[in-house]
PDB file of N, CA and C in Angstrom:
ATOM      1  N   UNK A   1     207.891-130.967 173.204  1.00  0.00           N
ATOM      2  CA  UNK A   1     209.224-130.984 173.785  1.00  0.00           C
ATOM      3  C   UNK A   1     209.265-132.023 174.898  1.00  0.00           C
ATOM      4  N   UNK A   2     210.259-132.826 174.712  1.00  0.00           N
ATOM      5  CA  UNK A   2     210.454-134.053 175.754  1.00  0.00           C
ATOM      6  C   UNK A   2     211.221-133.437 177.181  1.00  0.00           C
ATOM      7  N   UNK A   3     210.534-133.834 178.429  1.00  0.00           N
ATOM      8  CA  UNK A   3     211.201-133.705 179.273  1.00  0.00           C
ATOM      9  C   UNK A   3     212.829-133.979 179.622  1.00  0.00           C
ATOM     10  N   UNK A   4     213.501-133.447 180.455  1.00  0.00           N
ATOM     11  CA  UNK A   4     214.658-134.153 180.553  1.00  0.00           C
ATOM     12  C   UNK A   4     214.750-134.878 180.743  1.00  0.00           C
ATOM     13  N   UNK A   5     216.130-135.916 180.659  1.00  0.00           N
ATOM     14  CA  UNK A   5     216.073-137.252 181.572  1.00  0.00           C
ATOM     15  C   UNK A   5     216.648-136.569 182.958  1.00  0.00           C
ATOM     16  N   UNK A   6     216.140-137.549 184.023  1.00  0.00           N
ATOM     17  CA  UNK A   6     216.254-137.459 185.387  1.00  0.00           C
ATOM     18  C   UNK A   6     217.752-138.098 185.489  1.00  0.00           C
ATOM     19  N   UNK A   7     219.088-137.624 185.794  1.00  0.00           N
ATOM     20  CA  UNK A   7     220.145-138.246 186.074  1.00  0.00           C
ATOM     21  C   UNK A   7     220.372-137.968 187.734  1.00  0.00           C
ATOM     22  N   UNK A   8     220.469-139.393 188.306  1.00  0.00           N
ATOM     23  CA  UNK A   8     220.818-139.679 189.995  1.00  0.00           C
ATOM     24  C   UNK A   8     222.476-139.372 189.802  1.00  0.00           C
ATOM     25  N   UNK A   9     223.274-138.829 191.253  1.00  0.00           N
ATOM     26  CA  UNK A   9     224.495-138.740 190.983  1.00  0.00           C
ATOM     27  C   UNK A   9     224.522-139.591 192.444  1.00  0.00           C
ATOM     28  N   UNK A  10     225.501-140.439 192.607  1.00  0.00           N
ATOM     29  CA  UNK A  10     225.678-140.579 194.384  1.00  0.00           C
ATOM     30  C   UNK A  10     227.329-140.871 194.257  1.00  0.00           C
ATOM     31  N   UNK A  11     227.185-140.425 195.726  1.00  0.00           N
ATOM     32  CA  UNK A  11     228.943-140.487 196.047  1.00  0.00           C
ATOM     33  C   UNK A  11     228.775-141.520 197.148  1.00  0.00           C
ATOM     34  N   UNK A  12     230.054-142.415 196.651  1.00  0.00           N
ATOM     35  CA  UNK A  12     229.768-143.448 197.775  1.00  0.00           C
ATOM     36  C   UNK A  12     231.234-142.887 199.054  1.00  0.00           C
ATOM     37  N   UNK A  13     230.568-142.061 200.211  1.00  0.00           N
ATOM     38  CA  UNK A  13     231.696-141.658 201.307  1.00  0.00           C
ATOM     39  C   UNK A  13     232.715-142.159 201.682  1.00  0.00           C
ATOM     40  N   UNK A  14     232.515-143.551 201.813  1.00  0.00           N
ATOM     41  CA  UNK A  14     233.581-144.591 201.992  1.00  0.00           C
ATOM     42  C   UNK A  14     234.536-144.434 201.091  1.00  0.00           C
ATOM     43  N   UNK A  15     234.501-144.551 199.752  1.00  0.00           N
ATOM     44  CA  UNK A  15     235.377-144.847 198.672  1.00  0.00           C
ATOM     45  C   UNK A  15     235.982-143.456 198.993  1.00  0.00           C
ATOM     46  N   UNK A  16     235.679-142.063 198.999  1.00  0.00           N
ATOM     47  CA  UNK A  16     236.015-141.095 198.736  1.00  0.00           C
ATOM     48  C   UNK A  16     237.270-140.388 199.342  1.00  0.00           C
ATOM     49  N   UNK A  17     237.974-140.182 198.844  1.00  0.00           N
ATOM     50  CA  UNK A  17     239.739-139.257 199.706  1.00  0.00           C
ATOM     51  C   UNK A  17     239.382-138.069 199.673  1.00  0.00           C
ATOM     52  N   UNK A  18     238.608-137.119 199.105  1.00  0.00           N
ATOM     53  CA  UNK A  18     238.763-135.975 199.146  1.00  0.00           C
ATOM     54  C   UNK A  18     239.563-135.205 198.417  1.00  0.00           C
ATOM     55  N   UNK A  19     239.701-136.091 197.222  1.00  0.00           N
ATOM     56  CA  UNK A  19     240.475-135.197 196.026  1.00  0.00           C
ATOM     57  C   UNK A  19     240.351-134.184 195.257  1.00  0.00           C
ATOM     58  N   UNK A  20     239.293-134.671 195.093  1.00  0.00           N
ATOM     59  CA  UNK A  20     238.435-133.055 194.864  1.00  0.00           C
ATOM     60  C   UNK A  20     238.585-133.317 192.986  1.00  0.00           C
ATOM     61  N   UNK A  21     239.084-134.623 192.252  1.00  0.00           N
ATOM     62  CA  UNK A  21     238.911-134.119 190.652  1.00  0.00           C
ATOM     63  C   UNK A  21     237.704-134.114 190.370  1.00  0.00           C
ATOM     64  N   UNK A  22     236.519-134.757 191.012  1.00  0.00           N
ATOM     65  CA  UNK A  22     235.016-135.131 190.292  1.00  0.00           C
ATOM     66  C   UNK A  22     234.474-133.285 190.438  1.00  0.00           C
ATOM     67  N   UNK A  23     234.803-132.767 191.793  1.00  0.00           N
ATOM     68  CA  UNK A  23     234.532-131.359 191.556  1.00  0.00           C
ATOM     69  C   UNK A  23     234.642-130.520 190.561  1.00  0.00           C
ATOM     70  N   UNK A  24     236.081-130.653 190.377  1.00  0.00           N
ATOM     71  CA  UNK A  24     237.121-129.571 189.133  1.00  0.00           C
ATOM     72  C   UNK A  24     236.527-130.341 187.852  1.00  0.00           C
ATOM     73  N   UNK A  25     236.114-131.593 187.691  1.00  0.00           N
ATOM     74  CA  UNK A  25     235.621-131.366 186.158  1.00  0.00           C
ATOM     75  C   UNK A  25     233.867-131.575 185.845  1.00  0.00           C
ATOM     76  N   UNK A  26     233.774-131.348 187.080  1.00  0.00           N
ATOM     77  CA  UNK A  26     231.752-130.910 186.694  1.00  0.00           C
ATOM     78  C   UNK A  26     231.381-129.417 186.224  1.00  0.00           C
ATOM     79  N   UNK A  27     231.325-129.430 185.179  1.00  0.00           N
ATOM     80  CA  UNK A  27     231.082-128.242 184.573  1.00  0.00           C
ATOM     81  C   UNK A  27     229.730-127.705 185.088  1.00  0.00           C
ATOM     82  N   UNK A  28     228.741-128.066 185.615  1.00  0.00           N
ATOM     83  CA  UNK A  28     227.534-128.424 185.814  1.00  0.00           C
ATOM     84  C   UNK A  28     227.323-127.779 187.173  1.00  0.00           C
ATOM     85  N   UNK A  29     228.377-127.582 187.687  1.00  0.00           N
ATOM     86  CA  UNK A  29     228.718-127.042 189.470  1.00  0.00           C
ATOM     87  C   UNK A  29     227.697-128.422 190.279  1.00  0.00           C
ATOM     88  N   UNK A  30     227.414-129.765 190.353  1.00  0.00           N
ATOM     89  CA  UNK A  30     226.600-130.507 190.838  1.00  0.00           C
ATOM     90  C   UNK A  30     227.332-130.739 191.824  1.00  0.00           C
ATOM     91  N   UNK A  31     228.583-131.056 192.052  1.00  0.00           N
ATOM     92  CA  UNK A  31     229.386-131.506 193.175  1.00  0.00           C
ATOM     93  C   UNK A  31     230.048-130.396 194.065  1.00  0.00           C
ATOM     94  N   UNK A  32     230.241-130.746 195.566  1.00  0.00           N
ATOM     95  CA  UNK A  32     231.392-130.111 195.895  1.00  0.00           C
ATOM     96  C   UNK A  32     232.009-130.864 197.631  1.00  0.00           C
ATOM     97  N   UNK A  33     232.813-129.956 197.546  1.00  0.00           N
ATOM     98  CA  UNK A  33     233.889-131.112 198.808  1.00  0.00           C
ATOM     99  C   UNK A  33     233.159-130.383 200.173  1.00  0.00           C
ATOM    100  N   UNK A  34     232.924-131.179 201.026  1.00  0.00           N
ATOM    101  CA  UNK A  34     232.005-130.653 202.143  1.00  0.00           C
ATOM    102  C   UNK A  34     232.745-129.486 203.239  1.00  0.00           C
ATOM    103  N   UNK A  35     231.983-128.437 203.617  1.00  0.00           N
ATOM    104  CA  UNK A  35     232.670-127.963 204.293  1.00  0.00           C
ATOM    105  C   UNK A  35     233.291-128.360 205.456  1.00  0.00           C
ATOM    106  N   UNK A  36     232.634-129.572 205.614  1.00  0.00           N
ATOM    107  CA  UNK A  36     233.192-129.804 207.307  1.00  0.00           C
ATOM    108  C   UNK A  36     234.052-131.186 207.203  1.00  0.00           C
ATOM    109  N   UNK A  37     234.793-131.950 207.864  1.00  0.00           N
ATOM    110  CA  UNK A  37     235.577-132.975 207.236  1.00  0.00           C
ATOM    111  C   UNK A  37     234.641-133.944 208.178  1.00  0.00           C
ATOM    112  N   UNK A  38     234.754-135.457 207.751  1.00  0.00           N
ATOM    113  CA  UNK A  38     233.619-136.740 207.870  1.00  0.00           C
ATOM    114  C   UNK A  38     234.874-137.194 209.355  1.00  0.00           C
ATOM    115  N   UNK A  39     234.510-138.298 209.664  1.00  0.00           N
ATOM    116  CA  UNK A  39     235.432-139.143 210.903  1.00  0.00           C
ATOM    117  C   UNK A  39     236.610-139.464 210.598  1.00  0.00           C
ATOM    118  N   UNK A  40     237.232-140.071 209.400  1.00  0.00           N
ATOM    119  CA  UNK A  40     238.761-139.650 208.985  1.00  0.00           C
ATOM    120  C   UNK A  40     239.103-138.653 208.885  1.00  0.00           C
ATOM    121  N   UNK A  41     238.744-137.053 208.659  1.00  0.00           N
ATOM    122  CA  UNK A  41     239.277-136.152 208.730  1.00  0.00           C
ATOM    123  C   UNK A  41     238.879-135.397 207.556  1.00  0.00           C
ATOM    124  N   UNK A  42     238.600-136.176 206.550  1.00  0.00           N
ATOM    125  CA  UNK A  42     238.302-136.272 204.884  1.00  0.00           C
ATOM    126  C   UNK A  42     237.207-135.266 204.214  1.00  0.00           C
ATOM    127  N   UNK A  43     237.899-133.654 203.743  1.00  0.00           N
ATOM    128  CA  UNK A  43     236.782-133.417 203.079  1.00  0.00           C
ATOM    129  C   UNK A  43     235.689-133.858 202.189  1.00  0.00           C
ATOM    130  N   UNK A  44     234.953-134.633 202.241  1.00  0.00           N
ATOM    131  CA  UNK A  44     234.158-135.728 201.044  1.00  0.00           C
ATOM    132  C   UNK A  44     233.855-134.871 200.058  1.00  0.00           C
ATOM    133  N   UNK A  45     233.533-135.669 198.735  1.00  0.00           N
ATOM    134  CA  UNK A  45     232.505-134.499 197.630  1.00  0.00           C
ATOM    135  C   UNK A  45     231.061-135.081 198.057  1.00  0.00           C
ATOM    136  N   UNK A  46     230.237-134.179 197.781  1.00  0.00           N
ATOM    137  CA  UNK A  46     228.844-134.474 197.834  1.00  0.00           C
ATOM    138  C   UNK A  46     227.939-133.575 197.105  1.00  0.00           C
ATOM    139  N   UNK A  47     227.000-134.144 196.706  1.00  0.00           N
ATOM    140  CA  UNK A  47     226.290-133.979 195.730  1.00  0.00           C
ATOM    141  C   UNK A  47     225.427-132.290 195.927  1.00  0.00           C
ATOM    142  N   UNK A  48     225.477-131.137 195.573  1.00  0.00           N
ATOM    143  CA  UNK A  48     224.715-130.303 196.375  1.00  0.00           C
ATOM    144  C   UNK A  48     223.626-129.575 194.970  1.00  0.00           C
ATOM    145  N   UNK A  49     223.910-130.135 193.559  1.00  0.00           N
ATOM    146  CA  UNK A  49     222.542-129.461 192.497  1.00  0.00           C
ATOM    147  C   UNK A  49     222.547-130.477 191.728  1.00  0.00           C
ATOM    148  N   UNK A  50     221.932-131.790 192.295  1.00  0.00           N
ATOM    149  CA  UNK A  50     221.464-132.955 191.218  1.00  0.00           C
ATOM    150  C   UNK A  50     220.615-132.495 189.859  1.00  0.00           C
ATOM    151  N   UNK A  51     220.330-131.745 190.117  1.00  0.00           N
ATOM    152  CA  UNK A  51     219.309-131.442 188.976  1.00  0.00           C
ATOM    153  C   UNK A  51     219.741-130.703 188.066  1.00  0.00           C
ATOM    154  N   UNK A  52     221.315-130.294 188.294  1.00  0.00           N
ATOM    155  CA  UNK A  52     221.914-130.016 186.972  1.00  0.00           C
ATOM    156  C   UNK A  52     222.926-131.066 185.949  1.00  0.00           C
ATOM    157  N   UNK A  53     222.705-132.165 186.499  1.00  0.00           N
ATOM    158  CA  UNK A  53     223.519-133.056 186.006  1.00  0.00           C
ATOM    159  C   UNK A  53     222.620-133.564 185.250  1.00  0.00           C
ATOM    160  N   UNK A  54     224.082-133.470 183.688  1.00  0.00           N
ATOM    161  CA  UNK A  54     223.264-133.719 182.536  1.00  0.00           C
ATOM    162  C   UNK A  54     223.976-134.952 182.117  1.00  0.00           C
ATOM    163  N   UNK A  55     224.343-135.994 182.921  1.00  0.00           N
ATOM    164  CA  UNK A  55     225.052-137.102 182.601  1.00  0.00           C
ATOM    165  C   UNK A  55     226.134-137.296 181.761  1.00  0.00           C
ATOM    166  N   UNK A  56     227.287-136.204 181.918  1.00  0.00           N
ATOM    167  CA  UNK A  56     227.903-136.265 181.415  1.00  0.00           C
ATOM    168  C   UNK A  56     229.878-137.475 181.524  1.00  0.00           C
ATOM    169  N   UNK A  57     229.550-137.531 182.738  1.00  0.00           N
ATOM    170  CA  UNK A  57     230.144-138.778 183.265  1.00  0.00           C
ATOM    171  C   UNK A  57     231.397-138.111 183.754  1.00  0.00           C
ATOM    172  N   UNK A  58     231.716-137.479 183.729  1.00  0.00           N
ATOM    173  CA  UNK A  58     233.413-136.907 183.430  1.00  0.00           C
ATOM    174  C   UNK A  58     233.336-137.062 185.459  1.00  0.00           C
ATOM    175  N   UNK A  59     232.647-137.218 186.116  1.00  0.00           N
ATOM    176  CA  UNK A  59     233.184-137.115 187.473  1.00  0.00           C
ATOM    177  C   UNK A  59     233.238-138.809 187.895  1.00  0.00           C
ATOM    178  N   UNK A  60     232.650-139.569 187.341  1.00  0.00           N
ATOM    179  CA  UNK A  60     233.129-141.253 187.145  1.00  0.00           C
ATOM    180  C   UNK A  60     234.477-141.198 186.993  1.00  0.00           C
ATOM    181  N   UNK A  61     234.665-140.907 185.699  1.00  0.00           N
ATOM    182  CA  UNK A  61     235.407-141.264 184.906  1.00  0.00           C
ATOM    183  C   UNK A  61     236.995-140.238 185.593  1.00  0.00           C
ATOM    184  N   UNK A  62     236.789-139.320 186.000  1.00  0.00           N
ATOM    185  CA  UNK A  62     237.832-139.435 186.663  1.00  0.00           C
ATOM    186  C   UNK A  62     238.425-139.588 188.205  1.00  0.00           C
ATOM    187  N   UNK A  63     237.483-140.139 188.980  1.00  0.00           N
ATOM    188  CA  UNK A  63     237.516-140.608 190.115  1.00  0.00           C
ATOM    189  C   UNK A  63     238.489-141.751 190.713  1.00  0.00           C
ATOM    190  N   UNK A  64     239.566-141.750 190.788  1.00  0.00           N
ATOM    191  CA  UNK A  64     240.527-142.173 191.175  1.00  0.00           C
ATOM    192  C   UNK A  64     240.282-143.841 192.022  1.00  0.00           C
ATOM    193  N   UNK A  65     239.009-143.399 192.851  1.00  0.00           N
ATOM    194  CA  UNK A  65     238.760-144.468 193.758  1.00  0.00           C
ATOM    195  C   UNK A  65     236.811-145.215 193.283  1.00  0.00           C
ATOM    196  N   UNK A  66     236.805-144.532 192.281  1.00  0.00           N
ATOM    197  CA  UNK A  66     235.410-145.055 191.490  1.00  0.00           C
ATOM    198  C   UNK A  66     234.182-145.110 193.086  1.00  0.00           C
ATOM    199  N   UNK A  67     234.159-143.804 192.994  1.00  0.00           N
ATOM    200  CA  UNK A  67     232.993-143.717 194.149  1.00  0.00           C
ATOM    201  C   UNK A  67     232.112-142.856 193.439  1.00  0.00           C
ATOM    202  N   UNK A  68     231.902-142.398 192.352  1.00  0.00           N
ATOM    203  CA  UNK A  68     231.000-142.225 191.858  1.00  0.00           C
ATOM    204  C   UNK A  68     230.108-142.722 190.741  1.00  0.00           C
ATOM    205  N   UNK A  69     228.826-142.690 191.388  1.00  0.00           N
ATOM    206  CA  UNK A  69     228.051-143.341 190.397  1.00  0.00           C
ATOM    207  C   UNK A  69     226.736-142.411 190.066  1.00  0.00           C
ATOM    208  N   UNK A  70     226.781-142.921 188.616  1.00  0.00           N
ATOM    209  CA  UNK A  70     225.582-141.955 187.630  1.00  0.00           C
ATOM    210  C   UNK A  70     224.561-143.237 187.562  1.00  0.00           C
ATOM    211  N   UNK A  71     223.368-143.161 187.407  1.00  0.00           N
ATOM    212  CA  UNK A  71     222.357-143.556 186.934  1.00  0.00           C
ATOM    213  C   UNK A  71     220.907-142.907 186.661  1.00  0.00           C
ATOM    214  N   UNK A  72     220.248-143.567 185.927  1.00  0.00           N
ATOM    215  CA  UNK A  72     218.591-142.665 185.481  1.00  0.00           C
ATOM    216  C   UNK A  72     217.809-144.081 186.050  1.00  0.00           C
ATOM    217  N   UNK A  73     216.896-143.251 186.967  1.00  0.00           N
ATOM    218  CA  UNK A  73     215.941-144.228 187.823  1.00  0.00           C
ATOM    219  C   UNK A  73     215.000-144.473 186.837  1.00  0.00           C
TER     220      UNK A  73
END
């Protein structure tokens, strides 16, 4: 049996509004909007169970401001 692949998730803070869709469509629960808000005010998403992300892309892909990025190191 082959190991998994290792999928990296990162949120880039800057790009991020705090919309919260990359949350609502990670089935995976990997993301969520921080409890505390950043220096604009901005709940961010951030990454809190990398290791359940099975690269499924759907939080790219609907990211409004493309601050998220998938890759396998």
């Amino acid at each position: 049996m082959a190991a998994p692949l290792l999928v990296v998730v990162e949120i880039d803070a800057a790009q991020c509004k705090g919309c919260g869709l990359c949350v609502a469509f990670c089935e995976e629960h990997v993301l969520e909007l921080s409890p505390t808000p950043d220096s604009r005010g901005i709940y961010v998403a951030r990454v809190v169970d990398g290791a359940s992300c099975r690269g499924c892309l759907r939080c790219a892909l609907v990211c409004p401001e493309a601050g998220v990025t998938l890759y396998r190191p």
